[in-house]
PDB file of N, CA and C in Angstrom:
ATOM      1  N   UNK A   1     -30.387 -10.972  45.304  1.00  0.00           N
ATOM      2  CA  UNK A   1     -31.147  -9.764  45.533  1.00  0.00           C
ATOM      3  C   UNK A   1     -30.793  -9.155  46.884  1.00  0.00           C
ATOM      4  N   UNK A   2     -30.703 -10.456  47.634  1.00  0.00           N
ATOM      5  CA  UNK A   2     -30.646  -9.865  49.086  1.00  0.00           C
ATOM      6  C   UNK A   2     -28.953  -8.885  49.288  1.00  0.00           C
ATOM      7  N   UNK A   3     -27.896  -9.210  48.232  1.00  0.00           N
ATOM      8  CA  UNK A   3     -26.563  -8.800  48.453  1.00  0.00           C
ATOM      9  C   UNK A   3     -26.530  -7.605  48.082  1.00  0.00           C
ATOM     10  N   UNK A   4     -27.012  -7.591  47.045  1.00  0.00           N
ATOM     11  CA  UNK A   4     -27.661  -6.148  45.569  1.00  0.00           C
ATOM     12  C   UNK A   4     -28.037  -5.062  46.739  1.00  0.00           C
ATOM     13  N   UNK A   5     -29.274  -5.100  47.371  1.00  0.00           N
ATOM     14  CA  UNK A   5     -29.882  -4.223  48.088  1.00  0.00           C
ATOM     15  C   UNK A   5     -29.463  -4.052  49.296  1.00  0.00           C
ATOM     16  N   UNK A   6     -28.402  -4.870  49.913  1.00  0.00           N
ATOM     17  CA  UNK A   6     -27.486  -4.450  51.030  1.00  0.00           C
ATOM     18  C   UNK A   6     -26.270  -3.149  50.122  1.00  0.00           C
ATOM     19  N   UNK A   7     -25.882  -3.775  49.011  1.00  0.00           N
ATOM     20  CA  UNK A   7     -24.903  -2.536  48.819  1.00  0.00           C
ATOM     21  C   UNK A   7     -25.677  -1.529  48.098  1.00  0.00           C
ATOM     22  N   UNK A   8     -26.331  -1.354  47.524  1.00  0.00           N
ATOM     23  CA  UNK A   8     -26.790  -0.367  46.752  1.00  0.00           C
ATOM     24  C   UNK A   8     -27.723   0.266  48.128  1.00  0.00           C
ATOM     25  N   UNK A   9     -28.191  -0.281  49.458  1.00  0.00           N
ATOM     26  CA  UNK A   9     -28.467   0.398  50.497  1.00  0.00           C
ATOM     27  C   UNK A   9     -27.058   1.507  51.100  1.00  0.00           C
ATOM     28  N   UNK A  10     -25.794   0.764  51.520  1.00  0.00           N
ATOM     29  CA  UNK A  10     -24.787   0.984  51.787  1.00  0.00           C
ATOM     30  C   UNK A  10     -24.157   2.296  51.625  1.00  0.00           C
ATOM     31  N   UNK A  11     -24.182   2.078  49.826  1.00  0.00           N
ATOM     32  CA  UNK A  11     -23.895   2.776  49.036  1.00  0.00           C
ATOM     33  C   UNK A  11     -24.359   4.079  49.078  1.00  0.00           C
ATOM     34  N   UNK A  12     -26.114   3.741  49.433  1.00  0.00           N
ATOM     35  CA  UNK A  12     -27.057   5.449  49.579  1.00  0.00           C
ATOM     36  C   UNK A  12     -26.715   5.877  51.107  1.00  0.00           C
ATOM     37  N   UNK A  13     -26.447   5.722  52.568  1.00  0.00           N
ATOM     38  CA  UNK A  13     -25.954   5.590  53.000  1.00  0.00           C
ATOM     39  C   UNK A  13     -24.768   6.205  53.534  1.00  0.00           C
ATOM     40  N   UNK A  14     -23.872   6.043  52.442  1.00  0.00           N
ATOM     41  CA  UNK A  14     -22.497   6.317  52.540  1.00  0.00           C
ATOM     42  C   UNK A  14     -22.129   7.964  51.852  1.00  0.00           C
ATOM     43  N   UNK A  15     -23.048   8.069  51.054  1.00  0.00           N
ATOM     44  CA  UNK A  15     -23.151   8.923  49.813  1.00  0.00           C
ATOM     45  C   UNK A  15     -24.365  10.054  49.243  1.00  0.00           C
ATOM     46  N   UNK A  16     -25.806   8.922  49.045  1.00  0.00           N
ATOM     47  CA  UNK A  16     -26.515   9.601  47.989  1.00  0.00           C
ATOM     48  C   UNK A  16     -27.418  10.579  49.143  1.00  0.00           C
ATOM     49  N   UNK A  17     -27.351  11.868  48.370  1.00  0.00           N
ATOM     50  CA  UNK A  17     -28.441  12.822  48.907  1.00  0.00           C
ATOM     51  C   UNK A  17     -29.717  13.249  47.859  1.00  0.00           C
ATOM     52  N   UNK A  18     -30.590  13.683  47.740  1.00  0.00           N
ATOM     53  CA  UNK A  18     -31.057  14.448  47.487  1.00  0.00           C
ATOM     54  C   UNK A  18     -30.699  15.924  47.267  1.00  0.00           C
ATOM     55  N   UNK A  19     -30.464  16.741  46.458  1.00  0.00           N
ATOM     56  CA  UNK A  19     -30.396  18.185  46.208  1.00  0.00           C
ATOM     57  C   UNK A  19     -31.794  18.660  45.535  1.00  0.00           C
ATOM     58  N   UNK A  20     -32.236  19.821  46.334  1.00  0.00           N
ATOM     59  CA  UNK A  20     -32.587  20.997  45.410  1.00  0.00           C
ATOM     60  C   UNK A  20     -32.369  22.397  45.305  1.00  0.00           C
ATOM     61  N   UNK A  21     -31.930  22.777  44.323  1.00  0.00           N
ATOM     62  CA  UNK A  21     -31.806  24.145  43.936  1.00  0.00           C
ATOM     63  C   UNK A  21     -32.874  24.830  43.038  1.00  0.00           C
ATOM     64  N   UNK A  22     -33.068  25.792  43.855  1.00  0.00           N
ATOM     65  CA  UNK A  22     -34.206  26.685  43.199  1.00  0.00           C
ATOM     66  C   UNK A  22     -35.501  26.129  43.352  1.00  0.00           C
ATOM     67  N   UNK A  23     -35.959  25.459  43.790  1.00  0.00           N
ATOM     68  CA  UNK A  23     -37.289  24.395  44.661  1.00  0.00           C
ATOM     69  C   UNK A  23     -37.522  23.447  43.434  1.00  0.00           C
ATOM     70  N   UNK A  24     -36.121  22.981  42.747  1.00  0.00           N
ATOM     71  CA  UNK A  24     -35.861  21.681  41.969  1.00  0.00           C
ATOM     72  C   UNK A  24     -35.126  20.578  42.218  1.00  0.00           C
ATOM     73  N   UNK A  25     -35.120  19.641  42.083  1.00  0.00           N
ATOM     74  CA  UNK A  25     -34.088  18.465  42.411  1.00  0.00           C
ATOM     75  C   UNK A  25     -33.593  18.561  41.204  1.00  0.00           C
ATOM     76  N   UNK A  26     -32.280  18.273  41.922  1.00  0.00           N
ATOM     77  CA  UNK A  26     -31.040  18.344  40.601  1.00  0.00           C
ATOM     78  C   UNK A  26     -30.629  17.209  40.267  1.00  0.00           C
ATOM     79  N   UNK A  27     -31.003  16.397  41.089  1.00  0.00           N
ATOM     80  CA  UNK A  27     -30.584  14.655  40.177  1.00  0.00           C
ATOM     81  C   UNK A  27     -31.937  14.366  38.875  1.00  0.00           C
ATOM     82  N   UNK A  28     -31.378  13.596  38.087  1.00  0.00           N
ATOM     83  CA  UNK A  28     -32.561  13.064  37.705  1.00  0.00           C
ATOM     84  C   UNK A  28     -33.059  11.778  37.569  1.00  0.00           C
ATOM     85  N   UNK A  29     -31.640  10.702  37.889  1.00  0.00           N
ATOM     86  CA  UNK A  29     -31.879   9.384  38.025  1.00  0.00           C
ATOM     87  C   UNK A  29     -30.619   9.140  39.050  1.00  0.00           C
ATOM     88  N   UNK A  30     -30.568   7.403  38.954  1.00  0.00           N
ATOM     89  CA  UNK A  30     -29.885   7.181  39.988  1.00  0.00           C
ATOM     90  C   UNK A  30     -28.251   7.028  38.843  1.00  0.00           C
ATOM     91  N   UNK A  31     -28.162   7.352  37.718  1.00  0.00           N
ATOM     92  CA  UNK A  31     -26.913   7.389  36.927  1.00  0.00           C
ATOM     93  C   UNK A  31     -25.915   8.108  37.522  1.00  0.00           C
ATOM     94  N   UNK A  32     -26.655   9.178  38.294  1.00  0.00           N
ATOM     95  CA  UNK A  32     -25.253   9.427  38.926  1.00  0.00           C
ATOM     96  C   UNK A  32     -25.228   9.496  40.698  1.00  0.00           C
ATOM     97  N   UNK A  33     -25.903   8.230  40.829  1.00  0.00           N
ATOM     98  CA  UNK A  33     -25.380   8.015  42.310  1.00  0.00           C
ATOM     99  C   UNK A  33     -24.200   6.803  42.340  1.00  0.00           C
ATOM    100  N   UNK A  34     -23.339   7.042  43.009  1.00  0.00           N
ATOM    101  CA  UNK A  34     -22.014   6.306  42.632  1.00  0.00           C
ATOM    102  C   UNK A  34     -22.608   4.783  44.000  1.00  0.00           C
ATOM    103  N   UNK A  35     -21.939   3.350  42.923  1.00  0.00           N
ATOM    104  CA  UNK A  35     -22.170   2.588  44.245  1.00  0.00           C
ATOM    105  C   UNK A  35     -20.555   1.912  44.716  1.00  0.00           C
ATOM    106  N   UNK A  36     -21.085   1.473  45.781  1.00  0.00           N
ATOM    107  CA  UNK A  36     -19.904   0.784  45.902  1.00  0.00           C
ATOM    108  C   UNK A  36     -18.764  -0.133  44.945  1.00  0.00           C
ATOM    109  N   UNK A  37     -17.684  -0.548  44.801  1.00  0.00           N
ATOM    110  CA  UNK A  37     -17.332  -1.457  43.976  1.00  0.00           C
ATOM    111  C   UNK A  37     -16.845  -2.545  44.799  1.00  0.00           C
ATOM    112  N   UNK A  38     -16.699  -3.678  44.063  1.00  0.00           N
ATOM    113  CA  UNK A  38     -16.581  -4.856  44.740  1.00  0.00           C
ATOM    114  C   UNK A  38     -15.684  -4.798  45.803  1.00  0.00           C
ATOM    115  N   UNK A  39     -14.391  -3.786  45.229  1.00  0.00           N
ATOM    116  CA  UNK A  39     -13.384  -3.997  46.298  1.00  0.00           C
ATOM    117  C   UNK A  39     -13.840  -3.148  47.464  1.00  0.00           C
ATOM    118  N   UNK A  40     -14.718  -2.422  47.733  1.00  0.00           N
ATOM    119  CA  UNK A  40     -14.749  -1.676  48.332  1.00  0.00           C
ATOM    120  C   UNK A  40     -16.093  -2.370  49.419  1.00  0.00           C
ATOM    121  N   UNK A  41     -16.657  -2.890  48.860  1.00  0.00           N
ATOM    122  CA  UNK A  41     -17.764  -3.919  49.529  1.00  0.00           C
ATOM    123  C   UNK A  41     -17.313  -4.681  50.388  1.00  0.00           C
ATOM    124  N   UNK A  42     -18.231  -4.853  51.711  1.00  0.00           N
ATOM    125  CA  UNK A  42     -17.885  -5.615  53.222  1.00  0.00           C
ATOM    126  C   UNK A  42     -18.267  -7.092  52.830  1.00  0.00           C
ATOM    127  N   UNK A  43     -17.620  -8.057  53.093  1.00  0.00           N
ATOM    128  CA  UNK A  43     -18.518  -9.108  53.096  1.00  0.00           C
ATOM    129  C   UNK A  43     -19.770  -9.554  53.899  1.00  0.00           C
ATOM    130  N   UNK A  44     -20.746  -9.936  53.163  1.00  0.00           N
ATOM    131  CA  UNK A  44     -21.968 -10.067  52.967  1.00  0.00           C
ATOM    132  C   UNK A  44     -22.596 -11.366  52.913  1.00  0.00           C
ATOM    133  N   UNK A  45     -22.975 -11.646  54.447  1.00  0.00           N
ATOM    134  CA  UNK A  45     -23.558 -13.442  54.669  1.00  0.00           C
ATOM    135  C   UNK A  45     -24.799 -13.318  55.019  1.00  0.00           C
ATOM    136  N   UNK A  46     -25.492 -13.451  53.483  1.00  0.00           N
ATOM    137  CA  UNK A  46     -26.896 -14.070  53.655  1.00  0.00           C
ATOM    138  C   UNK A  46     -27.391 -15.267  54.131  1.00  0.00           C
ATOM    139  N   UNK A  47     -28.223 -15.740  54.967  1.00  0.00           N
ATOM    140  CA  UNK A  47     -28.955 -16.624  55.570  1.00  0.00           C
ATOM    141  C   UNK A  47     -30.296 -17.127  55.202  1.00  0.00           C
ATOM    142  N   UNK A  48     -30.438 -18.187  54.706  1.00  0.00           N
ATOM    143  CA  UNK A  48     -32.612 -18.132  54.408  1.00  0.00           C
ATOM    144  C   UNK A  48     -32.752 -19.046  55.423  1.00  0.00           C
ATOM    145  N   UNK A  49     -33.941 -18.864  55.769  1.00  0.00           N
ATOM    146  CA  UNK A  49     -34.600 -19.300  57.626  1.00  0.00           C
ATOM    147  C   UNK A  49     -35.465 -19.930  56.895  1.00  0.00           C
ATOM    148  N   UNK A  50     -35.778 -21.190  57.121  1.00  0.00           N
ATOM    149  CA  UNK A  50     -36.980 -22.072  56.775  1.00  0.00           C
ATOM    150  C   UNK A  50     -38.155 -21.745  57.438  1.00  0.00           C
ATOM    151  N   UNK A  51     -38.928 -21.573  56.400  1.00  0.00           N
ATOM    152  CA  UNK A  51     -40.371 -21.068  56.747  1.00  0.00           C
ATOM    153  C   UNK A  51     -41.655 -21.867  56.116  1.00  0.00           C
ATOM    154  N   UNK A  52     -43.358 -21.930  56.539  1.00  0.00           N
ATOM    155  CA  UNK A  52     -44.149 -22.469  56.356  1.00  0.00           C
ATOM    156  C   UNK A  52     -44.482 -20.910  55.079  1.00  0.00           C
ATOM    157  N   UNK A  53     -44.084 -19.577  55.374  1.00  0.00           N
ATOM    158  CA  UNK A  53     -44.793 -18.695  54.892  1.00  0.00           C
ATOM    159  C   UNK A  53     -44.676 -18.743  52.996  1.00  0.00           C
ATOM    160  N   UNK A  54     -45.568 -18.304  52.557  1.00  0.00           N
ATOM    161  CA  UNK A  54     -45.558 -18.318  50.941  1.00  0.00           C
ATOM    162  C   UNK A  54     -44.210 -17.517  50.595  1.00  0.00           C
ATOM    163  N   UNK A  55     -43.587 -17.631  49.570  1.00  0.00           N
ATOM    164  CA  UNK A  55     -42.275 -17.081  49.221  1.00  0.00           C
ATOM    165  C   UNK A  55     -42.341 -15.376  48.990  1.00  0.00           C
ATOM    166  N   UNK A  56     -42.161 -14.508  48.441  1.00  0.00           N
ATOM    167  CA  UNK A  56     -42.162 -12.749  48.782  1.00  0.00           C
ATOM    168  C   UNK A  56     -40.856 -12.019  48.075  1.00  0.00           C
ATOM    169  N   UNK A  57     -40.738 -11.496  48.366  1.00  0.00           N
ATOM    170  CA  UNK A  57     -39.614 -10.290  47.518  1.00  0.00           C
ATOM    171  C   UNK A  57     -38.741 -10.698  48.420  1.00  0.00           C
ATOM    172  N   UNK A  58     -37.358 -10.586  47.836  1.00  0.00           N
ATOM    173  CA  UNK A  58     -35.928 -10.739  48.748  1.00  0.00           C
ATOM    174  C   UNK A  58     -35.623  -9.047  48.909  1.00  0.00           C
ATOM    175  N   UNK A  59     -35.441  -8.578  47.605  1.00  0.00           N
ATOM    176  CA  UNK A  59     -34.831  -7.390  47.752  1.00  0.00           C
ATOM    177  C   UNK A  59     -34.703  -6.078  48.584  1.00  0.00           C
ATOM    178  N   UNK A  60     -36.002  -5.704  48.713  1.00  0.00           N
ATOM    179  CA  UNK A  60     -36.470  -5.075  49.405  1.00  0.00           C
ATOM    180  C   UNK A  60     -36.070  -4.942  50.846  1.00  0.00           C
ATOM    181  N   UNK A  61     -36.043  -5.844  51.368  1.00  0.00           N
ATOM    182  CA  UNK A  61     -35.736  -6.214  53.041  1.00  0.00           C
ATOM    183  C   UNK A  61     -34.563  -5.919  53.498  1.00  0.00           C
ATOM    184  N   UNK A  62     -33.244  -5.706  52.803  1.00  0.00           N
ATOM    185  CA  UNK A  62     -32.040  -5.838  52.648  1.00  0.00           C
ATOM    186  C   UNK A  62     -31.875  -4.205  52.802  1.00  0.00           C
ATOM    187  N   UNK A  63     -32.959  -3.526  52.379  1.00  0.00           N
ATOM    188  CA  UNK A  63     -32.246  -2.006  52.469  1.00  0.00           C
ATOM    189  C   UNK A  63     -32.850  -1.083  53.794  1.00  0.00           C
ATOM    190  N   UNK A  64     -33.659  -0.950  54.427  1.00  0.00           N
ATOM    191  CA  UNK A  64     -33.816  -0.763  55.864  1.00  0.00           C
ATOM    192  C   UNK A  64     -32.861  -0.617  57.052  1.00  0.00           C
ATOM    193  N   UNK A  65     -32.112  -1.565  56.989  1.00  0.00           N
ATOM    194  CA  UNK A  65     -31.529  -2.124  58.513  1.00  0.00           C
ATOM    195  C   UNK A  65     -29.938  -1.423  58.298  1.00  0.00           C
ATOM    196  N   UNK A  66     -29.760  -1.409  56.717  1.00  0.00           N
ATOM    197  CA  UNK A  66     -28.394  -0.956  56.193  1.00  0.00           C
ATOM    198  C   UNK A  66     -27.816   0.362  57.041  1.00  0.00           C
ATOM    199  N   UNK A  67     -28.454   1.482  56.921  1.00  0.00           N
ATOM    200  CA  UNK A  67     -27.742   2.639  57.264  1.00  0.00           C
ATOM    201  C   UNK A  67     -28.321   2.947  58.862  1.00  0.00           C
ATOM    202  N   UNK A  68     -28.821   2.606  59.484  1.00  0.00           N
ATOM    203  CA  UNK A  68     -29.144   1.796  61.362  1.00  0.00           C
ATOM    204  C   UNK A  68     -27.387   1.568  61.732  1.00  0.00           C
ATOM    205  N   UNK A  69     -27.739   0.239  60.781  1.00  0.00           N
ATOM    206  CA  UNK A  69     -26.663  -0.396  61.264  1.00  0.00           C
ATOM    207  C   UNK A  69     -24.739   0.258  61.348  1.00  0.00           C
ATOM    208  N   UNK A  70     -24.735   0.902  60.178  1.00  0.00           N
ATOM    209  CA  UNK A  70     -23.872   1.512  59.775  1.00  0.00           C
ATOM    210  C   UNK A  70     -23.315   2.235  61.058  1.00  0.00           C
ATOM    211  N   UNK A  71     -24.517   3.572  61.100  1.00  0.00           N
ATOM    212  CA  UNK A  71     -24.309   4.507  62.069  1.00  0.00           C
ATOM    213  C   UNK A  71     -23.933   3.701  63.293  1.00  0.00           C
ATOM    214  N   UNK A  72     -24.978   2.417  63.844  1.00  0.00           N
ATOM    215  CA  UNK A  72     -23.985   1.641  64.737  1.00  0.00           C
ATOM    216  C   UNK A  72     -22.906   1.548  65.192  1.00  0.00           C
ATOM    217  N   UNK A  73     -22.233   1.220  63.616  1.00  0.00           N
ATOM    218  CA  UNK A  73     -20.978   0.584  63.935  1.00  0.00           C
ATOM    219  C   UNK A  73     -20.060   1.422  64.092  1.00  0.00           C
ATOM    220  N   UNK A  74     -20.231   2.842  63.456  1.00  0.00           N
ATOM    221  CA  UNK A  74     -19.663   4.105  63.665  1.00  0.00           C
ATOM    222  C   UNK A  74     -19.566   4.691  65.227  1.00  0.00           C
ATOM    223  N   UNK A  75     -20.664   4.465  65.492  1.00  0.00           N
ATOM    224  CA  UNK A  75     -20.853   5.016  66.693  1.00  0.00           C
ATOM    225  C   UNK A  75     -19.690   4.005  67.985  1.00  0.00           C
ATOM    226  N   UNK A  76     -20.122   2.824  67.732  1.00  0.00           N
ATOM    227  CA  UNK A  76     -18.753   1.401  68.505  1.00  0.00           C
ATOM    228  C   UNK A  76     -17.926   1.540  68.370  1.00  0.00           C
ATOM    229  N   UNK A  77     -17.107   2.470  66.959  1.00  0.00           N
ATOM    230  CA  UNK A  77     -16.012   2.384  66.836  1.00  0.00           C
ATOM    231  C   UNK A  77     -14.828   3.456  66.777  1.00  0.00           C
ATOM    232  N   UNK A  78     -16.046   4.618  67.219  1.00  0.00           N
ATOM    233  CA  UNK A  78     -15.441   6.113  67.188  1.00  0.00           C
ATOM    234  C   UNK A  78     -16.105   6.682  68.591  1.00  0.00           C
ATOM    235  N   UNK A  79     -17.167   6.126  69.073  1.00  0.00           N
ATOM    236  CA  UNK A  79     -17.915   7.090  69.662  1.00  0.00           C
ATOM    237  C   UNK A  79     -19.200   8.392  69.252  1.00  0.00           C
ATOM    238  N   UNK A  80     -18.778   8.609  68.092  1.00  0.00           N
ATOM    239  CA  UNK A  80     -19.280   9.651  67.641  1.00  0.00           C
ATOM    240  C   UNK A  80     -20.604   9.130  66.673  1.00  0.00           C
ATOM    241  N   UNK A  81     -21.743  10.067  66.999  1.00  0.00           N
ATOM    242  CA  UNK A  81     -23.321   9.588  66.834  1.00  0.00           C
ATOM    243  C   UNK A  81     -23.399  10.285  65.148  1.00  0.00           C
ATOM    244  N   UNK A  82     -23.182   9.605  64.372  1.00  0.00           N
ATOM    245  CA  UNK A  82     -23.898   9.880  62.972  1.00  0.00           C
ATOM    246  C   UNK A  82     -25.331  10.224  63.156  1.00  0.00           C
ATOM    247  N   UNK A  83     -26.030  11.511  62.651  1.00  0.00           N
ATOM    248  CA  UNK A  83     -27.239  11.340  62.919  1.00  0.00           C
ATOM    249  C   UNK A  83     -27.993  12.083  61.707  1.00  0.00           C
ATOM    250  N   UNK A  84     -27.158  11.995  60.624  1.00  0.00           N
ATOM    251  CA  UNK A  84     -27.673  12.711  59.398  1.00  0.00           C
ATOM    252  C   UNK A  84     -27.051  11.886  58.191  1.00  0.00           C
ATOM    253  N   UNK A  85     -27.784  11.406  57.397  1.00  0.00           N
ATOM    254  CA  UNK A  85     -26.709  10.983  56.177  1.00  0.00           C
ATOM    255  C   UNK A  85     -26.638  12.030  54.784  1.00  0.00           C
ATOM    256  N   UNK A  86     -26.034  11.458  53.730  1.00  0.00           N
ATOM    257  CA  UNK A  86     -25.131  10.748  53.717  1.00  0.00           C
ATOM    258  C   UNK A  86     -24.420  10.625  54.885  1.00  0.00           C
ATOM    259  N   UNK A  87     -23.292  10.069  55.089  1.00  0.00           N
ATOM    260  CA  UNK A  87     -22.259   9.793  56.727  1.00  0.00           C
ATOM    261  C   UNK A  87     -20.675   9.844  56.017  1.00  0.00           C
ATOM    262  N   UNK A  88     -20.841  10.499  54.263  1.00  0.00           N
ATOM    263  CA  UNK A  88     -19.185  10.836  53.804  1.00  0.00           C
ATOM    264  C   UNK A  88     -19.501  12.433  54.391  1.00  0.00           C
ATOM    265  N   UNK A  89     -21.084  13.287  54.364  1.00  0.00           N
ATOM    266  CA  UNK A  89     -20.903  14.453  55.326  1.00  0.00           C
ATOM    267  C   UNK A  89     -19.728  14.513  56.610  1.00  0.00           C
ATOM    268  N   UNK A  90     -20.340  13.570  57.333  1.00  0.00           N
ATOM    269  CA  UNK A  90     -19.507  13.975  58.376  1.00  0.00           C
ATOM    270  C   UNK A  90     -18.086  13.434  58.469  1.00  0.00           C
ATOM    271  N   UNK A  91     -17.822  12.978  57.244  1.00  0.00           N
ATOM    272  CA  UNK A  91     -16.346  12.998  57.002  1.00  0.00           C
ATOM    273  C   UNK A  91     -15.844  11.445  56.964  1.00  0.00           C
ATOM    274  N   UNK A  92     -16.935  10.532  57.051  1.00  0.00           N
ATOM    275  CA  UNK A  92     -16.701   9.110  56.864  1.00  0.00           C
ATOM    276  C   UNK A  92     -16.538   8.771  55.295  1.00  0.00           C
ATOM    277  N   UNK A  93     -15.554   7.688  55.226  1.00  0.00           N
ATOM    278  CA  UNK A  93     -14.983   7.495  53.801  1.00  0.00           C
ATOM    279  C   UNK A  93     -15.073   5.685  53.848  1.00  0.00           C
ATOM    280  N   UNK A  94     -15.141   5.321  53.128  1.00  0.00           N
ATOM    281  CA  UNK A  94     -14.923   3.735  52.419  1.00  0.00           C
ATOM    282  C   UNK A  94     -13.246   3.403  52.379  1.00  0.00           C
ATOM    283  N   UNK A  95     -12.236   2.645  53.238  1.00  0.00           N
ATOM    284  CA  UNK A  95     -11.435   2.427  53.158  1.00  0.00           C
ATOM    285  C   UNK A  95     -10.271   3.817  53.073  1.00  0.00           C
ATOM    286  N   UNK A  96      -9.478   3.759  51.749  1.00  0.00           N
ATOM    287  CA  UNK A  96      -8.845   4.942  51.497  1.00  0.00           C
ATOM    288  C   UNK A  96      -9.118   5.627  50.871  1.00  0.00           C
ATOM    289  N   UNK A  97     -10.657   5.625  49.938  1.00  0.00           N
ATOM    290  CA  UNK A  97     -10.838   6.490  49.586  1.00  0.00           C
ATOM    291  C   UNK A  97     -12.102   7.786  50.021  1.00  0.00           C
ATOM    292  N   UNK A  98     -12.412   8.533  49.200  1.00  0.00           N
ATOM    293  CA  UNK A  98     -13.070   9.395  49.925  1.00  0.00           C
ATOM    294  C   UNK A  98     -13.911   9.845  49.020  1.00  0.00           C
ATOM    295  N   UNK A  99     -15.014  10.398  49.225  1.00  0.00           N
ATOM    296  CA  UNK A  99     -16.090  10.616  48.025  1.00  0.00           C
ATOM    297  C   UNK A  99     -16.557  11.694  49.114  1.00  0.00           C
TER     298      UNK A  99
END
């Protein structure tokens, strides 16, 4: 769960917006938000921390920190402050390709 909701975070992120035209949203599900594919996926090292606490949702937690972090690493590695997503707007792409 915890890998799932890192890329399908990633993925929104990298990509998914919201549109409306005409004071409608033009998506209507997530069928056509494109996700990452394997090859295109960072590797991904989950950790579980031993705890006294009752057990809880994995999934969830995994998508928060995702596009933070991103812009981060963008920012370390270009200089330049992402401060709107998607982040293929401002011209960031997944490897060689480009969406």
């Amino acid at each position: 769960q915890m890998e799932g909701s890192a890329i399908f975070a990633l993925s929104a992120a990298l990509w998914h917006e919201v549109e409306i035209v005409g004071g409608r949203v033009t998506q209507s599900n997530f069928d056509g938000a494109p996700l990452l594919t394997l090859a295109q996926t960072p590797y991904i090292d989950v950790r579980l921390i031993e705890s006294d606490a009752p057990p809880g949702g994995a999934g969830e937690p995994g998508v928060p920190p995702v596009a933070p972090a991103l812009a981060a690493a963008i920012f370390a590695a270009t200089g330049d402050r992402v401060r709107r997503l998607p982040v293929a707007r401002a011209g960031y792409a997944v490897g060689s390709a480009v969406f």
